[in-house]
N, C-alpha and C. Protein backbone atom coordinates (compact mmCIF):
# COMPACT_ATOMS: atom_id res chain seq x y z
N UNK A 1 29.82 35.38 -51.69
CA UNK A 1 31.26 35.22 -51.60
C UNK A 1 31.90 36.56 -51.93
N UNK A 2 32.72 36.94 -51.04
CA UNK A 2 33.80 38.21 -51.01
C UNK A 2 34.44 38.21 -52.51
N UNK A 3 34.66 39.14 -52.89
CA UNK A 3 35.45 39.11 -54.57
C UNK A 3 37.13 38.94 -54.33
N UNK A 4 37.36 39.31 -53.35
CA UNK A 4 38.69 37.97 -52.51
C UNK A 4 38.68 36.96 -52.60
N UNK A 5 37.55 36.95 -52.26
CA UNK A 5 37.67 35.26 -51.91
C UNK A 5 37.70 34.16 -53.06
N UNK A 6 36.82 34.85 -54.41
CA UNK A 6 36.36 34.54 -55.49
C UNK A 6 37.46 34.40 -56.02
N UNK A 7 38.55 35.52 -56.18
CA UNK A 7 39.65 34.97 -56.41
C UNK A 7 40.76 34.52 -56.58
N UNK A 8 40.54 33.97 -55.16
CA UNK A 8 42.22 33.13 -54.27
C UNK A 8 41.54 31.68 -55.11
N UNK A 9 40.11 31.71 -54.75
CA UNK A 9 39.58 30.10 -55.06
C UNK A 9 39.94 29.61 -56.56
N UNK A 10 39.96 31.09 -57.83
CA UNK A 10 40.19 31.03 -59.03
C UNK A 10 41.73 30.68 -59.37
N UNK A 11 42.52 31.49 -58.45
CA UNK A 11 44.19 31.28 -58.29
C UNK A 11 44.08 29.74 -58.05
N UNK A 12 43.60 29.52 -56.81
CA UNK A 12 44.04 27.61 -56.84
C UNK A 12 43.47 26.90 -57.58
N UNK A 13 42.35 27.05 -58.53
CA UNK A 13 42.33 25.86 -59.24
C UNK A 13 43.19 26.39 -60.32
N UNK A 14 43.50 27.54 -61.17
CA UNK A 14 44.72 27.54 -62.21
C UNK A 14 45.65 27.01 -61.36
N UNK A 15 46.10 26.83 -60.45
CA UNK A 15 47.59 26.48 -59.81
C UNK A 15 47.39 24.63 -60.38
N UNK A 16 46.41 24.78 -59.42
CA UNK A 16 46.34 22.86 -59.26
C UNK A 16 46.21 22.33 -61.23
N UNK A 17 45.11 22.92 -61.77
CA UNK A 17 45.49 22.89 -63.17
C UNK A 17 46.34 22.52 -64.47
N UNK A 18 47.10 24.02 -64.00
CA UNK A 18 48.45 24.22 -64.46
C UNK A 18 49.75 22.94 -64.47
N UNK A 19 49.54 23.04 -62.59
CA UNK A 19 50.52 21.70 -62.09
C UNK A 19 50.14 20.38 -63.15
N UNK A 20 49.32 19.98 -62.95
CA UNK A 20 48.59 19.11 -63.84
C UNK A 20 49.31 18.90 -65.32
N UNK A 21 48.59 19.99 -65.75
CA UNK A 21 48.94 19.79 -66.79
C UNK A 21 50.49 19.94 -67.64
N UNK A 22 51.12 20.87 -66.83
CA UNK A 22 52.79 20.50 -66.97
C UNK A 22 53.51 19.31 -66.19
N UNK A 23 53.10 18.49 -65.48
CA UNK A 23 53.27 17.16 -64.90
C UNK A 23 53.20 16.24 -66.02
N UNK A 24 51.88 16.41 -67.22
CA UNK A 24 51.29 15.36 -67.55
C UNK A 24 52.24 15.01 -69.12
N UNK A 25 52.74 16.43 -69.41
CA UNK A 25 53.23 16.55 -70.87
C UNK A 25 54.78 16.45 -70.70
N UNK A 26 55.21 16.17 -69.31
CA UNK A 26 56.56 15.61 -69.46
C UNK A 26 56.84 13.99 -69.75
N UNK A 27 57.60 13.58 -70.54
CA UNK A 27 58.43 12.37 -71.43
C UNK A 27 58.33 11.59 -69.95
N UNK A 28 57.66 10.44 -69.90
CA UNK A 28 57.64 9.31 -68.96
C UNK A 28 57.48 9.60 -67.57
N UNK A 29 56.26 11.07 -67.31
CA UNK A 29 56.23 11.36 -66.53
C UNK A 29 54.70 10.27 -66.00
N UNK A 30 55.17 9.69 -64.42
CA UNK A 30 53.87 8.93 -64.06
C UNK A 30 53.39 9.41 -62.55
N UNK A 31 52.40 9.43 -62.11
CA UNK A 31 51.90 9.72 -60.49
C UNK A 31 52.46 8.45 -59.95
N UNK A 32 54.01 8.10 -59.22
CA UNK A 32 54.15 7.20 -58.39
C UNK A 32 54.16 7.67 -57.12
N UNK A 33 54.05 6.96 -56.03
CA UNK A 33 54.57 7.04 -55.30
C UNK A 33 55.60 7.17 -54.38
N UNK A 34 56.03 7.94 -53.67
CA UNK A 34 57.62 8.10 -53.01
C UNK A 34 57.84 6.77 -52.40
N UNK A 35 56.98 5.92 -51.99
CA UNK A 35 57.07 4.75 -51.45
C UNK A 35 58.24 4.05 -52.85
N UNK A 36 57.68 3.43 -53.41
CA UNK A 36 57.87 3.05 -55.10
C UNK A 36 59.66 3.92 -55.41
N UNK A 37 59.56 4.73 -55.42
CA UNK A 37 60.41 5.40 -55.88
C UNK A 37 61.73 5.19 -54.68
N UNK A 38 61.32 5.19 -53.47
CA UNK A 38 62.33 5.21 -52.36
C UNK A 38 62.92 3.74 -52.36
N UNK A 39 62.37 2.60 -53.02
CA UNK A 39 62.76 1.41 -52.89
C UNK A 39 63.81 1.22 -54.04
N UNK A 40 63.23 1.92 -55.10
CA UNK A 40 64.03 2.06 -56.23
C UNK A 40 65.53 2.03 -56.04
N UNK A 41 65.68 3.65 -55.17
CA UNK A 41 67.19 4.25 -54.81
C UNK A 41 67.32 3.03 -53.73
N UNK A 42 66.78 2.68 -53.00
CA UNK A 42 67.64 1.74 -52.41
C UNK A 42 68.28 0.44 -53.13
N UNK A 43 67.58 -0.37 -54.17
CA UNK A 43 67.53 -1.39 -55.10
C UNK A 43 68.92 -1.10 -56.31
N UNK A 44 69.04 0.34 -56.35
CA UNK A 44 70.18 0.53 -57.28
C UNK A 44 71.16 0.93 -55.95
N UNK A 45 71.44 1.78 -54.84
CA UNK A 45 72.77 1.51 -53.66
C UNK A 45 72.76 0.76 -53.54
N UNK A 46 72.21 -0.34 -52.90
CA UNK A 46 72.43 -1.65 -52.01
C UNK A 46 71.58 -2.91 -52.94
N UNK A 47 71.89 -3.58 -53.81
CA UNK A 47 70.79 -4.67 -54.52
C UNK A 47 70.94 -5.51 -53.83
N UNK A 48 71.79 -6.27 -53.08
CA UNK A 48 71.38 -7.18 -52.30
C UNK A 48 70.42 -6.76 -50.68
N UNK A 49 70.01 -5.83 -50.43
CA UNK A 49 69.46 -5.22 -49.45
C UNK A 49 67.48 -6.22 -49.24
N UNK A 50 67.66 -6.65 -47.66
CA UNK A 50 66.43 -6.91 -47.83
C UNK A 50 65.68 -6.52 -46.75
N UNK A 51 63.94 -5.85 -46.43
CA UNK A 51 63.61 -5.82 -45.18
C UNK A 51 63.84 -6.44 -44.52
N UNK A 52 63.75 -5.79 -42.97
CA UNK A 52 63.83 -6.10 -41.39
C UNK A 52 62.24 -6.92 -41.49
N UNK A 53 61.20 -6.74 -41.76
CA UNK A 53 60.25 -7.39 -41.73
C UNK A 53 58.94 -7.05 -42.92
N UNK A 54 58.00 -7.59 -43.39
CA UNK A 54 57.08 -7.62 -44.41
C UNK A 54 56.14 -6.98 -43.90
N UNK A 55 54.56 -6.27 -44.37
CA UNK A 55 53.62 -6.41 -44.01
C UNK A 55 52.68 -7.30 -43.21
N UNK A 56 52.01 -6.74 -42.51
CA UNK A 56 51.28 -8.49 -41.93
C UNK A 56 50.06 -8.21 -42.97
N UNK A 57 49.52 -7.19 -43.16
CA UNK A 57 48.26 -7.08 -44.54
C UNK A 57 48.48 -6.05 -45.26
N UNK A 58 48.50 -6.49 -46.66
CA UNK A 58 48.80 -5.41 -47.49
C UNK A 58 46.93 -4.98 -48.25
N UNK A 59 46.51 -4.18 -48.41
CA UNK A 59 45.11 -3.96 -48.68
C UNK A 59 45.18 -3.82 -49.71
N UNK A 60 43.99 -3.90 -50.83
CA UNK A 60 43.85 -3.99 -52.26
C UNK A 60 44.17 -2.35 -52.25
N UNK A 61 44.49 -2.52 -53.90
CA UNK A 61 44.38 -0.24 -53.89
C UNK A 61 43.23 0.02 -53.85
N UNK A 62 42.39 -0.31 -53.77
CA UNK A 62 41.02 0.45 -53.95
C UNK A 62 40.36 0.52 -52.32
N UNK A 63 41.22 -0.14 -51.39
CA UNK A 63 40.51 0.03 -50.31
C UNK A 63 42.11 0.86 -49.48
N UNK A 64 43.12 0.39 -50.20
CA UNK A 64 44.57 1.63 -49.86
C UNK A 64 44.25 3.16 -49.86
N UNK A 65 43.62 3.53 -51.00
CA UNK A 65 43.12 4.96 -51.20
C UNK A 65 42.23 5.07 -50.62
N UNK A 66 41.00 4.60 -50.58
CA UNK A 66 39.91 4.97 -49.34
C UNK A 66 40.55 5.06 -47.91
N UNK A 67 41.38 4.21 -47.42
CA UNK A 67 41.76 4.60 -46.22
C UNK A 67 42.75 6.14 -46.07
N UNK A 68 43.38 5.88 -47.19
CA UNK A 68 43.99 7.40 -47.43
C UNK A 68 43.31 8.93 -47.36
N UNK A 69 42.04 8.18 -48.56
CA UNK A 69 41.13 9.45 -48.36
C UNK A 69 40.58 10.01 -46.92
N UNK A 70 40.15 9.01 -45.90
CA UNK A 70 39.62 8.92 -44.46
C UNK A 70 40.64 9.50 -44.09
N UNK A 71 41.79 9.19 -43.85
CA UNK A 71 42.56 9.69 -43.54
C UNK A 71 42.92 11.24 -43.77
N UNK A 72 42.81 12.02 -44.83
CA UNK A 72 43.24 13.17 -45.13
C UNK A 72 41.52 13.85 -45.05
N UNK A 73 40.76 13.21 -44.79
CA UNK A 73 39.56 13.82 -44.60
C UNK A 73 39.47 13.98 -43.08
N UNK A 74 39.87 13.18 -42.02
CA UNK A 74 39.79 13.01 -40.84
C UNK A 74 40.84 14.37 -40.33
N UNK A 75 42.10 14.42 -40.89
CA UNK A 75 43.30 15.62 -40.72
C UNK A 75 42.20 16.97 -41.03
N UNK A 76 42.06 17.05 -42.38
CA UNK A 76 40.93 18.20 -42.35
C UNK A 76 40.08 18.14 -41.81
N UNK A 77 39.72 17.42 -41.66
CA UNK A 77 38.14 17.80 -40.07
C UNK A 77 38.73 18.44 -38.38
N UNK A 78 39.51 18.05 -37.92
CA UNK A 78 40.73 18.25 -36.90
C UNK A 78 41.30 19.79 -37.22
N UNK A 79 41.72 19.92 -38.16
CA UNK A 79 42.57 21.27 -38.27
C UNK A 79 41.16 22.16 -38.58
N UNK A 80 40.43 21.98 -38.99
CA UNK A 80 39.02 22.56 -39.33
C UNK A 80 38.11 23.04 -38.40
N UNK A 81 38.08 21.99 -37.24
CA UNK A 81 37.44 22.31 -35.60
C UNK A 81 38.78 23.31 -35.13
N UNK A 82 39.77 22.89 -35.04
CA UNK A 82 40.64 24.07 -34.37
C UNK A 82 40.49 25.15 -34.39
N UNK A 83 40.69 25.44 -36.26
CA UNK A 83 40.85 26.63 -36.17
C UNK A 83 39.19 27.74 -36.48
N UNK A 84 38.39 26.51 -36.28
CA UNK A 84 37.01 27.43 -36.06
C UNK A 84 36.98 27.61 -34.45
N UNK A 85 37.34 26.48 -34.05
CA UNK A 85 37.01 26.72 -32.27
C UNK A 85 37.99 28.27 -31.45
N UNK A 86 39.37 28.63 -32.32
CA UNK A 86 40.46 29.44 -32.27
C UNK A 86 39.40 30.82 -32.62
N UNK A 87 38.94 30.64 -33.59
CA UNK A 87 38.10 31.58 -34.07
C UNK A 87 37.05 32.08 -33.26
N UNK A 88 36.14 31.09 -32.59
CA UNK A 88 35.07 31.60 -31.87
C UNK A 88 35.92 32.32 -30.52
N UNK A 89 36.96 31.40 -30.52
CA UNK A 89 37.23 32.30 -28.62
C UNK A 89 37.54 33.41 -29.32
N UNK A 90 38.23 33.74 -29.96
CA UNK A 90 38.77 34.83 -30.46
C UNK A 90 37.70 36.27 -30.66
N UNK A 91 36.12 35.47 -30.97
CA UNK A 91 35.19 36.38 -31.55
C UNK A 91 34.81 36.67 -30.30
N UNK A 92 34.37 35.47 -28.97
CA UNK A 92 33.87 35.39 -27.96
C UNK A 92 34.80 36.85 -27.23
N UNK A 93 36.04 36.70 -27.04
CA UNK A 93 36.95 37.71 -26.48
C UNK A 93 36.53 39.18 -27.28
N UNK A 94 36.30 39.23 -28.03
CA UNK A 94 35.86 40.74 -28.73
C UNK A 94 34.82 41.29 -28.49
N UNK A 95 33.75 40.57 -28.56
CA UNK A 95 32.46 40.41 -28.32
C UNK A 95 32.13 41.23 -26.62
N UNK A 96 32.92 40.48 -25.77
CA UNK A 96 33.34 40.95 -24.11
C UNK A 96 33.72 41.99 -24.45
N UNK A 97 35.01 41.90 -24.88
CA UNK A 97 35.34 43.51 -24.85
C UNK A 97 34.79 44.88 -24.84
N UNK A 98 33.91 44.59 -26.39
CA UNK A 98 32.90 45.51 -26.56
C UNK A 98 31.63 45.87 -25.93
N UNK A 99 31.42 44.90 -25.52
CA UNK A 99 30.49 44.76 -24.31
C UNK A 99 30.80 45.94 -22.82
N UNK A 100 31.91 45.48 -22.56
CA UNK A 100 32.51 46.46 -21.63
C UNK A 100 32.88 48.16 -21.84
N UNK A 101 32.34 48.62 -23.17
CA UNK A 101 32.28 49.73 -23.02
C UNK A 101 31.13 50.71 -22.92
């Protein structure tokens, strides 16, 4: 590993860390959700307010976050082929180039 590289990787985990841990030591601070929280502000504007329609299945949390995780694992796999596949044409085009002299 490049000594760059060594440490951007050292920068983000103090970042993620840090975040952490000044998140954790604020007065009634909790990991909710914006979901949770967005119903809230609506519940204090409008209290008589009710959905247009319900869930047809709501999933346990433990299989909510696994699909989440798939989900943000599936996005990184996608942006991951791109920008390696971006990369090879990119190397492929240089590669020619140099070739041609």
């Amino acid at each position: 590993m490049k000594a760059g590289n060594g440490g951007l990787l050292l920068l983000a985990v103090v970042l993620v860390v840090g975040s952490v841990l000044i998140g954790s030591r604020r007065e009634g601070a909790e990991f909710a959700g914006s979901d949770g929280q967005a119903m809230e502000a609506v519940a204090a504007i409008q209290p008589d307010y009710r959905p247009w329609f319900g869930f047809i299945w709501e999933p346990p949390p433990e299989i909510a976050s696994g699909l989440f995780a798939l989900q943000a694992a599936l996005g990184a796999g996608g942006l991951g082929y791109y920008l390696g596949f971006k990369r090879g044409q990119a190397r492929g085009r240089r590669n020619r180039a140099d070739a041609g002299d």
